[in-house]
Protein backbone atom coordinates (compact mmCIF):
# COMPACT_ATOMS: atom_id res chain seq x y z
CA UNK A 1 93.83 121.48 82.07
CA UNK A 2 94.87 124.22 84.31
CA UNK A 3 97.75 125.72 85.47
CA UNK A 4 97.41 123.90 89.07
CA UNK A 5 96.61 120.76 87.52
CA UNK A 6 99.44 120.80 85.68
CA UNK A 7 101.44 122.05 88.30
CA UNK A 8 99.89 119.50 90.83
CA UNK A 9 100.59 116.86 87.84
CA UNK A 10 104.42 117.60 87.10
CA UNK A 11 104.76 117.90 90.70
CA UNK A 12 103.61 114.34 91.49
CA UNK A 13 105.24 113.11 88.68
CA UNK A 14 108.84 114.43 90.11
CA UNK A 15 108.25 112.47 93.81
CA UNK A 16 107.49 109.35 91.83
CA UNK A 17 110.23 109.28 89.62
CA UNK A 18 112.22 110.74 92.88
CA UNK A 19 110.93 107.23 94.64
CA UNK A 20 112.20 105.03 91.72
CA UNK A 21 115.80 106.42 91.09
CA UNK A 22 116.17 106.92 95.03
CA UNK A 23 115.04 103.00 95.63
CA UNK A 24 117.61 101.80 93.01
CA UNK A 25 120.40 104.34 94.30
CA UNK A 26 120.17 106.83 97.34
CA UNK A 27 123.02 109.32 95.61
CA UNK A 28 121.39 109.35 92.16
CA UNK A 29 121.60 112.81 90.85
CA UNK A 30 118.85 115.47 90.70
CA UNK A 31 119.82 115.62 86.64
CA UNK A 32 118.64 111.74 86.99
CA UNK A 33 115.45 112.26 88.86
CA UNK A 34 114.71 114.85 86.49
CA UNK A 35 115.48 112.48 83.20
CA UNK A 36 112.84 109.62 84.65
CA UNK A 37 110.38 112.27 85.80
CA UNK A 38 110.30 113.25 81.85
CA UNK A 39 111.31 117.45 82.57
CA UNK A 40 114.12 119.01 82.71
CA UNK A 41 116.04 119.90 85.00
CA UNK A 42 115.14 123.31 85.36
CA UNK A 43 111.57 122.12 85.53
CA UNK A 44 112.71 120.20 88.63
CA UNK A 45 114.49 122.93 90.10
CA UNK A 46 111.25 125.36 89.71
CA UNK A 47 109.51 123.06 92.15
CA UNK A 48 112.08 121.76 94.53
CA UNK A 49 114.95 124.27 94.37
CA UNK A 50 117.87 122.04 96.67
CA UNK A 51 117.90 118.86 97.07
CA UNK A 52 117.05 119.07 100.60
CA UNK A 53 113.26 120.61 99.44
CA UNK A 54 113.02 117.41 97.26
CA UNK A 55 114.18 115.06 99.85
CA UNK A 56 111.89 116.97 102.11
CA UNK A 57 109.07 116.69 99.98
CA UNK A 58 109.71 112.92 99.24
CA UNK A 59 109.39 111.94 102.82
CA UNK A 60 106.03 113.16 103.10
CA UNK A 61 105.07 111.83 99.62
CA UNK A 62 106.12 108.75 101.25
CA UNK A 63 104.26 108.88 104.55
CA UNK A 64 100.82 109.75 102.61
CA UNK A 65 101.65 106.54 100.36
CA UNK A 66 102.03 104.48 104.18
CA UNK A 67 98.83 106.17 105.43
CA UNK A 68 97.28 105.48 102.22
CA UNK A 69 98.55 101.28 102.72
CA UNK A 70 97.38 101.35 106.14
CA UNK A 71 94.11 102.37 105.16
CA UNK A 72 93.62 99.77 102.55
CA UNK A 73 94.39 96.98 104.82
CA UNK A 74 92.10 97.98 107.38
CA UNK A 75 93.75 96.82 110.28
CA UNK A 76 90.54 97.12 112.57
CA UNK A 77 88.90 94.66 110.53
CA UNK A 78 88.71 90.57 110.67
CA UNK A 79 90.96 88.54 112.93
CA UNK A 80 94.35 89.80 113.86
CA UNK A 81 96.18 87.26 111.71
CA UNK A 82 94.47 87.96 108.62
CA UNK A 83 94.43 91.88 108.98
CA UNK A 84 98.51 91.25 110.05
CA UNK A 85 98.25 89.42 106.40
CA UNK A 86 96.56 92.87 104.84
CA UNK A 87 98.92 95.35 106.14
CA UNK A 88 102.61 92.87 104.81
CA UNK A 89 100.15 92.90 101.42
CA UNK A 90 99.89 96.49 101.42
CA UNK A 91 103.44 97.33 102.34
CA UNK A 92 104.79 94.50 100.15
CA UNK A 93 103.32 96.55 97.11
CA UNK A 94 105.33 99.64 98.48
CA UNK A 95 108.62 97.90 98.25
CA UNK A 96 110.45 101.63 96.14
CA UNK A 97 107.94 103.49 98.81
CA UNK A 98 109.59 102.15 101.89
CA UNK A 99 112.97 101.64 100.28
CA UNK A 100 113.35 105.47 100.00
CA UNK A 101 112.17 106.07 103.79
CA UNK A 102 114.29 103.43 104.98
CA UNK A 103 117.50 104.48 102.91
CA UNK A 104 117.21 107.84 102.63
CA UNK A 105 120.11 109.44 101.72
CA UNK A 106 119.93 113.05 103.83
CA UNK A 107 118.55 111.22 107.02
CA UNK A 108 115.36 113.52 107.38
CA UNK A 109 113.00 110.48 107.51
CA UNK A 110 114.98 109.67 110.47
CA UNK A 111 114.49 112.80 112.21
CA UNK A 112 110.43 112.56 111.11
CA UNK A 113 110.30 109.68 112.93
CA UNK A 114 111.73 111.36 116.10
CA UNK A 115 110.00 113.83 116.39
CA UNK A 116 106.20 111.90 116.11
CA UNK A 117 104.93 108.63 116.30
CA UNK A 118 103.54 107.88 112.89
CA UNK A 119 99.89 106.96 112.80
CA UNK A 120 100.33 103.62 110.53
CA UNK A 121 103.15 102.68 113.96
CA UNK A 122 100.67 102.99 116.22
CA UNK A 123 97.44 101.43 113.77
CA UNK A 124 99.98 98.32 113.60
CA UNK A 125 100.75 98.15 117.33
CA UNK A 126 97.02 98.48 118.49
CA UNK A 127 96.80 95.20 115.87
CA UNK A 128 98.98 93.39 117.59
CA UNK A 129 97.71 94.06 121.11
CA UNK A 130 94.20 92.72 119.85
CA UNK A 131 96.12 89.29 118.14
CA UNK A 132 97.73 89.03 121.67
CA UNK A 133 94.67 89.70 123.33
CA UNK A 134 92.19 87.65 121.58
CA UNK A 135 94.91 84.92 121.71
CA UNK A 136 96.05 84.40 117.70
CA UNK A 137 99.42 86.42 118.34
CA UNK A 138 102.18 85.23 120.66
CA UNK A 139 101.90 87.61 123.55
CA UNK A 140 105.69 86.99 124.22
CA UNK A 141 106.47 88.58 121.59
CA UNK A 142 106.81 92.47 121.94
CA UNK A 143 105.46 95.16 119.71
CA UNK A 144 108.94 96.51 118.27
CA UNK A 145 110.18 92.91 117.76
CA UNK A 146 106.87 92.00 115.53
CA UNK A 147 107.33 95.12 113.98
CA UNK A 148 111.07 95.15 112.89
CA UNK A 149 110.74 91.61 111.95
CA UNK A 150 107.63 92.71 109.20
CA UNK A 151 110.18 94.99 108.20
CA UNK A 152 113.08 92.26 107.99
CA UNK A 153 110.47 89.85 105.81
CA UNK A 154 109.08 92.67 103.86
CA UNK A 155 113.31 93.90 102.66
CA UNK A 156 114.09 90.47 102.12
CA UNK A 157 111.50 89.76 99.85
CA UNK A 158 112.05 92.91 97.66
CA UNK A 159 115.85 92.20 98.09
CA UNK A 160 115.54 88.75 96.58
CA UNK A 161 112.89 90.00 94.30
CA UNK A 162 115.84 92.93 92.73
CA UNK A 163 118.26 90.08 92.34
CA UNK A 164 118.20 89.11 88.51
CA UNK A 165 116.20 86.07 88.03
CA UNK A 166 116.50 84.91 92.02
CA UNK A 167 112.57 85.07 92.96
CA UNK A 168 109.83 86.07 90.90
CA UNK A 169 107.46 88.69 92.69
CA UNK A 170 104.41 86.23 93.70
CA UNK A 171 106.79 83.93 95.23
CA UNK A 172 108.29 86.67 97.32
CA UNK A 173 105.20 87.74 98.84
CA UNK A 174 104.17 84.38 99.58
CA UNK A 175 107.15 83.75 101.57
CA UNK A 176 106.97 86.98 103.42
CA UNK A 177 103.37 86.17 104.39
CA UNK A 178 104.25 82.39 105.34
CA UNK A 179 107.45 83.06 107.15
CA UNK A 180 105.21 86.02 109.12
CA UNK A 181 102.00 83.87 109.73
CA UNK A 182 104.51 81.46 111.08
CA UNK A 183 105.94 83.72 113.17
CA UNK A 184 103.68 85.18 114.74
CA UNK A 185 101.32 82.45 115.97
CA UNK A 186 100.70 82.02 119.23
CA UNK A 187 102.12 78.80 120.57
């Protein structure tokens, strides 16, 4: 293997362990990241030298990882309702992903999201104008609204899903995807 491989391997390797300790605790220690990511700490500190150049990195790991769920669920595709499906599928399987974006401890994914729309924002509102268009998404119903809500579902489910023994994982997404089919239907 070479050098950049390796590099490129340790490096990705850091962001996901970075994902999973952040998820579980937004103030977990570098010395922590570094324990799950399997190096030490020095290793971490050769590629991200502050925490800021981690957290910096993460949030882009984590927008490539949206991009990436967006793609998959090919919103462009099918009826409205069932590519609305895709997408909560997609993000539902991100659950650590988004966690870290939404509670990220230094506040940078907030200013990332200031300064540009994100492409998977827009993908999801040009979704719903179709549903509302072709009639299968309650055109009362604005963009943001549908929006946050799939947000609301998508934390509640990995919420009740972290709770010891409260709701196993299938049953979570089932009820995301019910209580958001549900929702969403035009009357």
């Amino acid at each position: 293997m070479t050098e950049s491989a390796t590099r490129t391997r340790t490096r990705q390797a850091i962001l996901a362990a970075a994902v999973t300790v952040f998820a579980r605790d937004p103030s977990a220690s570098l010395g922590e990241v570094a324990a799950a990511a399997g190096v030490g700490r020095t290793t971490l500190h050769r590629y991200f030298p502050e925490r800021s150049d981690l957290l910096s990195a993460l949030v882009v790991h984590v927008l490539e990882q949206v991009a990436a769920a967006m793609e998959r669920a090919a919103p462009t595709h099918g009826p409205a309702p069932e590519a609305l499906g895709r997408v909560c599928r997609e993000y539902f399987e991100l659950g650590d992903v988004l966690t870290v974006l939404f509670n990220e401890p230094s506040g940078i994914g907030a200013d990332v999201g200031k300064l540009q729309e994100w492409e998977h924002d827009r993908l999801l509102n040009e979704l719903i104008a179709r549903g509302q268009a072709e009639g299968s998404i309650d055109p009362a119903l604005t963009p943001a609204w549908l929006q946050s809500m799939l947000w609301a579902l998508l934390y509640t489910a990995w919420a009740l899903m972290r709770e010891e023994d409260c709701m196993p994982r299938h049953e979570a997404l089932d009820q995301c995807l019910r209580s958001l089919h549900k929702a969403v239907a035009a009357p």
